[in-house]
C-alpha atoms as a PDB file:
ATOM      1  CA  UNK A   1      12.640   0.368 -33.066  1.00  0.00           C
ATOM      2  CA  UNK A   2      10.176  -1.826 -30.869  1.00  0.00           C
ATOM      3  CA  UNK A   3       9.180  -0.638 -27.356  1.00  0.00           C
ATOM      4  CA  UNK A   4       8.114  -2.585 -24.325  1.00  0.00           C
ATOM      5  CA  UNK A   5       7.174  -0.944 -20.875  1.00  0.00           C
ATOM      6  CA  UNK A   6       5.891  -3.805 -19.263  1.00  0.00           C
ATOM      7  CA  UNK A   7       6.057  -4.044 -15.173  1.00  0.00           C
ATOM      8  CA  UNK A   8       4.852  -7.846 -12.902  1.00  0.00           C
ATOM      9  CA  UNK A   9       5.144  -7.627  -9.672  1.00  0.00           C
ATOM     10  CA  UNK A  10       3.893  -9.478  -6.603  1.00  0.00           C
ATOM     11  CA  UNK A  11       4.343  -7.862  -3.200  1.00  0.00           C
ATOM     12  CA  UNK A  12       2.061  -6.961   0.101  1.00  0.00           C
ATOM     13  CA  UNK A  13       1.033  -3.947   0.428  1.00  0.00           C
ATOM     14  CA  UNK A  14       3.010  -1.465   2.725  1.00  0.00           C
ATOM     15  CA  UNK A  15      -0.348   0.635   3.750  1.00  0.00           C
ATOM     16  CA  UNK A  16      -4.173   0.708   2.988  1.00  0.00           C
ATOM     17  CA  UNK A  17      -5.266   1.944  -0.724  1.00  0.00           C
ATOM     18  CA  UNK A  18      -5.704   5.735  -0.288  1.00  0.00           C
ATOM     19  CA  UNK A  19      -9.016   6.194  -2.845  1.00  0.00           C
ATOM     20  CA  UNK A  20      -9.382   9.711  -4.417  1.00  0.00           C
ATOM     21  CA  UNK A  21     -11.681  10.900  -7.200  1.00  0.00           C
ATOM     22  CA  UNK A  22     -10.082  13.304  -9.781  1.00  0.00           C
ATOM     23  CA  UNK A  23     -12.273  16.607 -10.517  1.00  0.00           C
ATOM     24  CA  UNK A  24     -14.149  14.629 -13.783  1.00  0.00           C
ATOM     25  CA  UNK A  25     -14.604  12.239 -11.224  1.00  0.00           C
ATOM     26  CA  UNK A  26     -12.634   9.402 -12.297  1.00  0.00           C
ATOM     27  CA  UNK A  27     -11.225   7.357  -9.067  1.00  0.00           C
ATOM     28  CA  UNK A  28      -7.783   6.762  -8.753  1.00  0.00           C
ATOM     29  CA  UNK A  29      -6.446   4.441  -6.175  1.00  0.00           C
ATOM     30  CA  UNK A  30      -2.535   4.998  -4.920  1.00  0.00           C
ATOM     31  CA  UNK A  31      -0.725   2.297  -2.568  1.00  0.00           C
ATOM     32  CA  UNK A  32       2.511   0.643  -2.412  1.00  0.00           C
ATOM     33  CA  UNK A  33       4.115  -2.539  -2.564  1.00  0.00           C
ATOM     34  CA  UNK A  34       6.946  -4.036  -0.692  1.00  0.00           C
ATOM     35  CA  UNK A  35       8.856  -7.183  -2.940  1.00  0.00           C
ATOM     36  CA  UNK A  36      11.078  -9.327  -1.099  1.00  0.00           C
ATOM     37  CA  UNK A  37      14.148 -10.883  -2.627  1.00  0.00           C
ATOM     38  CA  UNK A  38      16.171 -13.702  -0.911  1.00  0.00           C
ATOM     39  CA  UNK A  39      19.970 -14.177  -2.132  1.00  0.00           C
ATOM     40  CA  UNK A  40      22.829 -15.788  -0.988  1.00  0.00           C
ATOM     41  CA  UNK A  41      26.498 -13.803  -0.616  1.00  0.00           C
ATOM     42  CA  UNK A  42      29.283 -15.356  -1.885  1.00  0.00           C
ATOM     43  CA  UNK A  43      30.318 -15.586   1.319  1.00  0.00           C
ATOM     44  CA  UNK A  44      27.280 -18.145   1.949  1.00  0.00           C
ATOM     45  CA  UNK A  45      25.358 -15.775   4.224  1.00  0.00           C
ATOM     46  CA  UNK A  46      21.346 -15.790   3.346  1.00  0.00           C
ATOM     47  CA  UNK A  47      20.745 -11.579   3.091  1.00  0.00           C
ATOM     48  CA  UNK A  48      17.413 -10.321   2.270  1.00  0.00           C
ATOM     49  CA  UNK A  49      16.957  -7.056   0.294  1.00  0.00           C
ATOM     50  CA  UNK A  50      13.338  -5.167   0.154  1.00  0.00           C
ATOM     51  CA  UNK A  51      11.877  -2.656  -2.447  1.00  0.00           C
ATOM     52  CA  UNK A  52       9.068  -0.665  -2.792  1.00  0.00           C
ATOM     53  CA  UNK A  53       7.288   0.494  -5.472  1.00  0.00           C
ATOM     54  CA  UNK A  54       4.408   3.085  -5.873  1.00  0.00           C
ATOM     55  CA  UNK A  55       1.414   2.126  -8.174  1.00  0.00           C
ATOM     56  CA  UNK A  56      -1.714   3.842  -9.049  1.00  0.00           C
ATOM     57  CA  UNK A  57      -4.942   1.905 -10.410  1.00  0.00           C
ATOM     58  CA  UNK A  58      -7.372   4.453 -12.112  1.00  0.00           C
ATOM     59  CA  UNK A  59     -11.508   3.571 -12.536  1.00  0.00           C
ATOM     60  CA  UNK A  60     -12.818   0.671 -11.454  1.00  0.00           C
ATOM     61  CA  UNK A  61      -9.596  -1.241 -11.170  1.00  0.00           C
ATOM     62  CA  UNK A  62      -8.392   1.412  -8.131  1.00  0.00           C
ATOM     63  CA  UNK A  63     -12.446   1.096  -6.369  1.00  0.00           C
ATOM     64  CA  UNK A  64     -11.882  -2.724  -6.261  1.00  0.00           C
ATOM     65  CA  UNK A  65      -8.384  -2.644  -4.416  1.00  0.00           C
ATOM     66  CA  UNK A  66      -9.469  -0.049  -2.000  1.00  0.00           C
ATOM     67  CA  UNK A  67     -12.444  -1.965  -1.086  1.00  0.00           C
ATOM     68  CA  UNK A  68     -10.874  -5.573  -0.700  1.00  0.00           C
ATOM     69  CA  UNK A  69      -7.569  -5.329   0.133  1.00  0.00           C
ATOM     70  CA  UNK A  70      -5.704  -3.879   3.113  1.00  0.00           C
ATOM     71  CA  UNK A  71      -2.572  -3.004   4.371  1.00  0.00           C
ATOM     72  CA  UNK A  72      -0.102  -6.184   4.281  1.00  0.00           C
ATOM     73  CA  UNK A  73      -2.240  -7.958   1.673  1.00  0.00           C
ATOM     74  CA  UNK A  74      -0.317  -9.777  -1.028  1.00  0.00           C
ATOM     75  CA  UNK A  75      -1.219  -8.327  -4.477  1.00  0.00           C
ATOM     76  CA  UNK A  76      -0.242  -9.448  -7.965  1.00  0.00           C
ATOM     77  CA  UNK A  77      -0.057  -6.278 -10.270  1.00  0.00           C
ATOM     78  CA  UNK A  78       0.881  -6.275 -13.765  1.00  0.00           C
ATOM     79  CA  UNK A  79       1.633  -2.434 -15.050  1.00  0.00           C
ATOM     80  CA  UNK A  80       3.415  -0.019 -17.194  1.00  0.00           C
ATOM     81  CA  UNK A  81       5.908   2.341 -15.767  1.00  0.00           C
ATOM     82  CA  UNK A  82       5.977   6.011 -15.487  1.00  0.00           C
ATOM     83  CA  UNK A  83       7.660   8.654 -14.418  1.00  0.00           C
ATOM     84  CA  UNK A  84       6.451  11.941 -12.825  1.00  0.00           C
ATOM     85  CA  UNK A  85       8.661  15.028 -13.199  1.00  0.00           C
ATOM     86  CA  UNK A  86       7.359  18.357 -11.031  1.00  0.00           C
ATOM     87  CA  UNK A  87       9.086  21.057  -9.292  1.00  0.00           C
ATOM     88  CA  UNK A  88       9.635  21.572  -5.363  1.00  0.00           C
ATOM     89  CA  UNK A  89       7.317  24.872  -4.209  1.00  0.00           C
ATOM     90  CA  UNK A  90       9.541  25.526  -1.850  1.00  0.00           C
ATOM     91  CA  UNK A  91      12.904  24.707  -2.960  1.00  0.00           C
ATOM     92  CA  UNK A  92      11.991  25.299  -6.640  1.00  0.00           C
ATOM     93  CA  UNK A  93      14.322  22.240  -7.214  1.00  0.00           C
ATOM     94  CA  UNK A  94      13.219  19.251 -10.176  1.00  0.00           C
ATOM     95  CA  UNK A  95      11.712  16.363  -8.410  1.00  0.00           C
ATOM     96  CA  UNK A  96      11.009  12.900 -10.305  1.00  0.00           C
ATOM     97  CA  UNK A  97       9.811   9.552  -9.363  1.00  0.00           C
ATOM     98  CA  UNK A  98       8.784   6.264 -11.048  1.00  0.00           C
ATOM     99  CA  UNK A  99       5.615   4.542 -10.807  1.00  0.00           C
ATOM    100  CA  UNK A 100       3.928   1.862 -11.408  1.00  0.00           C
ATOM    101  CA  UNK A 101       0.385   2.380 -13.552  1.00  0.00           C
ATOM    102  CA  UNK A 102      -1.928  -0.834 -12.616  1.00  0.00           C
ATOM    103  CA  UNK A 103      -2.899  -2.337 -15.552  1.00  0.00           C
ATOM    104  CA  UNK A 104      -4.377  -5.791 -14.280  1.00  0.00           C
ATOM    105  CA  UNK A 105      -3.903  -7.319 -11.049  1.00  0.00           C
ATOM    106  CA  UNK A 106      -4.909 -10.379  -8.968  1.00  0.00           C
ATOM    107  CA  UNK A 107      -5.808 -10.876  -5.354  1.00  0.00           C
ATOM    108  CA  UNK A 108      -3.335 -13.276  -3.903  1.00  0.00           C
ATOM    109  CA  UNK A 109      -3.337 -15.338  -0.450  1.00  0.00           C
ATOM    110  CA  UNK A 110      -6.329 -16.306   1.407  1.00  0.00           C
ATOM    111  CA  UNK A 111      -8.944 -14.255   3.464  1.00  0.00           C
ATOM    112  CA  UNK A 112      -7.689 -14.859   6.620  1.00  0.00           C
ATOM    113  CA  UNK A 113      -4.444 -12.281   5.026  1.00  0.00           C
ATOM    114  CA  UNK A 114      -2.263 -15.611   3.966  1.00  0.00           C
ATOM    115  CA  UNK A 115       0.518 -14.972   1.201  1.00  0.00           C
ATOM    116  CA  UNK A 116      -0.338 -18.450  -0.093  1.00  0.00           C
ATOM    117  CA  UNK A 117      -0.760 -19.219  -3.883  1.00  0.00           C
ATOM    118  CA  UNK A 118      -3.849 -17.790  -3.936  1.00  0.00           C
ATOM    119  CA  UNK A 119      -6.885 -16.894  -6.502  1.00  0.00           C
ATOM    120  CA  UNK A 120      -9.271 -14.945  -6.542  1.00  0.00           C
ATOM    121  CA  UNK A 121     -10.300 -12.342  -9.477  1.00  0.00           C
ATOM    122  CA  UNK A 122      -7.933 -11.393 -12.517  1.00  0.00           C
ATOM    123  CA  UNK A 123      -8.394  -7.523 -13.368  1.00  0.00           C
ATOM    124  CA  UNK A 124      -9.835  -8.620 -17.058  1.00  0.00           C
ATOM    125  CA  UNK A 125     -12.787  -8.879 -15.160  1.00  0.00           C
ATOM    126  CA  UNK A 126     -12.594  -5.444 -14.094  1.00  0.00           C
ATOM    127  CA  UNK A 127     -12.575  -2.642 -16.894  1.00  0.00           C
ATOM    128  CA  UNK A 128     -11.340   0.666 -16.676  1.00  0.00           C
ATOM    129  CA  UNK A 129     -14.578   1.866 -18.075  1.00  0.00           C
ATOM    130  CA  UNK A 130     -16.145   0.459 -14.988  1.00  0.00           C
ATOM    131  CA  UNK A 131     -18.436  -2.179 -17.222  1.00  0.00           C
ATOM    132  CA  UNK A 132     -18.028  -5.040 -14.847  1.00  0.00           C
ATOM    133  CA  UNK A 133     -20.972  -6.545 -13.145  1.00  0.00           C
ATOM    134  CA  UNK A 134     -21.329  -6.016  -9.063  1.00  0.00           C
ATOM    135  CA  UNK A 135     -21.206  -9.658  -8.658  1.00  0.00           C
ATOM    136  CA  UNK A 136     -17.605  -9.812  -9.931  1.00  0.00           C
ATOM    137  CA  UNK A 137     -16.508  -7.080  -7.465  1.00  0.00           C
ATOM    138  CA  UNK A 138     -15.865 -10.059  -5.118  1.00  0.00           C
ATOM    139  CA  UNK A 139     -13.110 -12.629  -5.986  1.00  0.00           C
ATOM    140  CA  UNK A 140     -14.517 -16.434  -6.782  1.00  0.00           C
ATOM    141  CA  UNK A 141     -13.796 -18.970  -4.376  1.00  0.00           C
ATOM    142  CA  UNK A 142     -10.030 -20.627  -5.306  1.00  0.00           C
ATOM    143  CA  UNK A 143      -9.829 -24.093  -7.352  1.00  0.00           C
ATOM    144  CA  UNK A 144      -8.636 -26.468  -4.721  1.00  0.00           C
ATOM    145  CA  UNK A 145      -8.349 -30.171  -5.328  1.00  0.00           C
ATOM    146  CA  UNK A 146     -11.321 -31.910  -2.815  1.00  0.00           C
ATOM    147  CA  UNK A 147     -12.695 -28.254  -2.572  1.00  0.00           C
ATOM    148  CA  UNK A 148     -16.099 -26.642  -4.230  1.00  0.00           C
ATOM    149  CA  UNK A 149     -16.042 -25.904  -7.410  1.00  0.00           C
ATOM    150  CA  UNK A 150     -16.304 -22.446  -8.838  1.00  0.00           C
ATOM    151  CA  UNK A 151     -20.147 -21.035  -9.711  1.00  0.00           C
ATOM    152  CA  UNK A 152     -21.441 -21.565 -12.933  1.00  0.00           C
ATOM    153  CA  UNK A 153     -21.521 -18.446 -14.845  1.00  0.00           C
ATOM    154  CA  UNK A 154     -25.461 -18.175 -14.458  1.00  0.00           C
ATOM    155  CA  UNK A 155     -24.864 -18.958 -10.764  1.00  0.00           C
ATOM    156  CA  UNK A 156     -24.869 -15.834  -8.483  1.00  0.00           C
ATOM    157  CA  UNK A 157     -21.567 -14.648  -6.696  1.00  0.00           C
ATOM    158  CA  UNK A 158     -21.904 -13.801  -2.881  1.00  0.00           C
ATOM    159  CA  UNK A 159     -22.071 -10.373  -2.837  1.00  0.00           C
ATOM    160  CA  UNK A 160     -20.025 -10.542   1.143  1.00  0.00           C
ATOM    161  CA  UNK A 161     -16.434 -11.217   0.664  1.00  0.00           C
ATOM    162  CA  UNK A 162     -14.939 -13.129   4.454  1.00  0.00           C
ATOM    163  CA  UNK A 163     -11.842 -10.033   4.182  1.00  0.00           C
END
């Protein structure tokens, strides 16, 4: 039988990117988004309902969110889900909780911290191996109609990012 364990989201992010290395020193970047959703009661009253929703981006992925993007920063993350099971030290009681494991991800808004409908870089630019040039570590300037055009690919990428 077919399996799928596919996650999108698009949120802002409910603290900074806490960046930790594990002991083979792989980095692995933890933060959380908050998603909005906007509905209408039958009664006609607007209500608004908020989630949030753990993810972890391992390698080069997780350096690149911790160094561009801050707390209440929109984010577009595409995943897989997964659940960690441990027990309680103290209680000794089962603890779970689902997660979301970054598997690409876009920088949304602008760099003045707008949720607009942003660019900037898609993750396939960043491998989890970490073989990504520095100059993409920055996300290119957004396509705008009257605006610059995006660099060449021989051009050089500003290595200072204005957030």
């Amino acid at each position: 039988m077919p399996s799928l364990n596919k996650v999108l989201l698009m949120g802002n992010l409910t603290r900074d990117p806490e960046l930790r290395v594990t002991p083979k020193g792989t980095p692995i970047c933890q933060f959380s988004l908050a998603i909005n959703r906007q509905f209408k009661m039958e009664s006609g009253e607007s209500r608004e309902e908020v989630i949030y929703v753990d993810v972890e981006a391992w390698g080069k992925q997780g350096e690149t969110i911790a160094k561009y993007v801050t707390k209440g920063r929109p984010l577009y993350v595409e995943g897989r889900l997964r659940l960690d099971q441990w027990e309680d030290k103290n209680t000794k009681e089962k603890r779970s909780r689902m997660k979301v494991v970054l598997e690409n991800f876009q920088f949304l808004g602008d760099s003045r911290g707008g949720g607009g409908a942003g660019g900037g870089a898609p993750s396939s630019e960043f491998d989890q191996t970490g073989g990504s040039s520095p100059e993409r570590h920055a996300p290119p300037p957004r396509a705008s109609s009257g605006g610059p055009a995006r660099p060449a690919a021989g051009d050089s990428v500003e290595e200072d990012v204005p957030f």
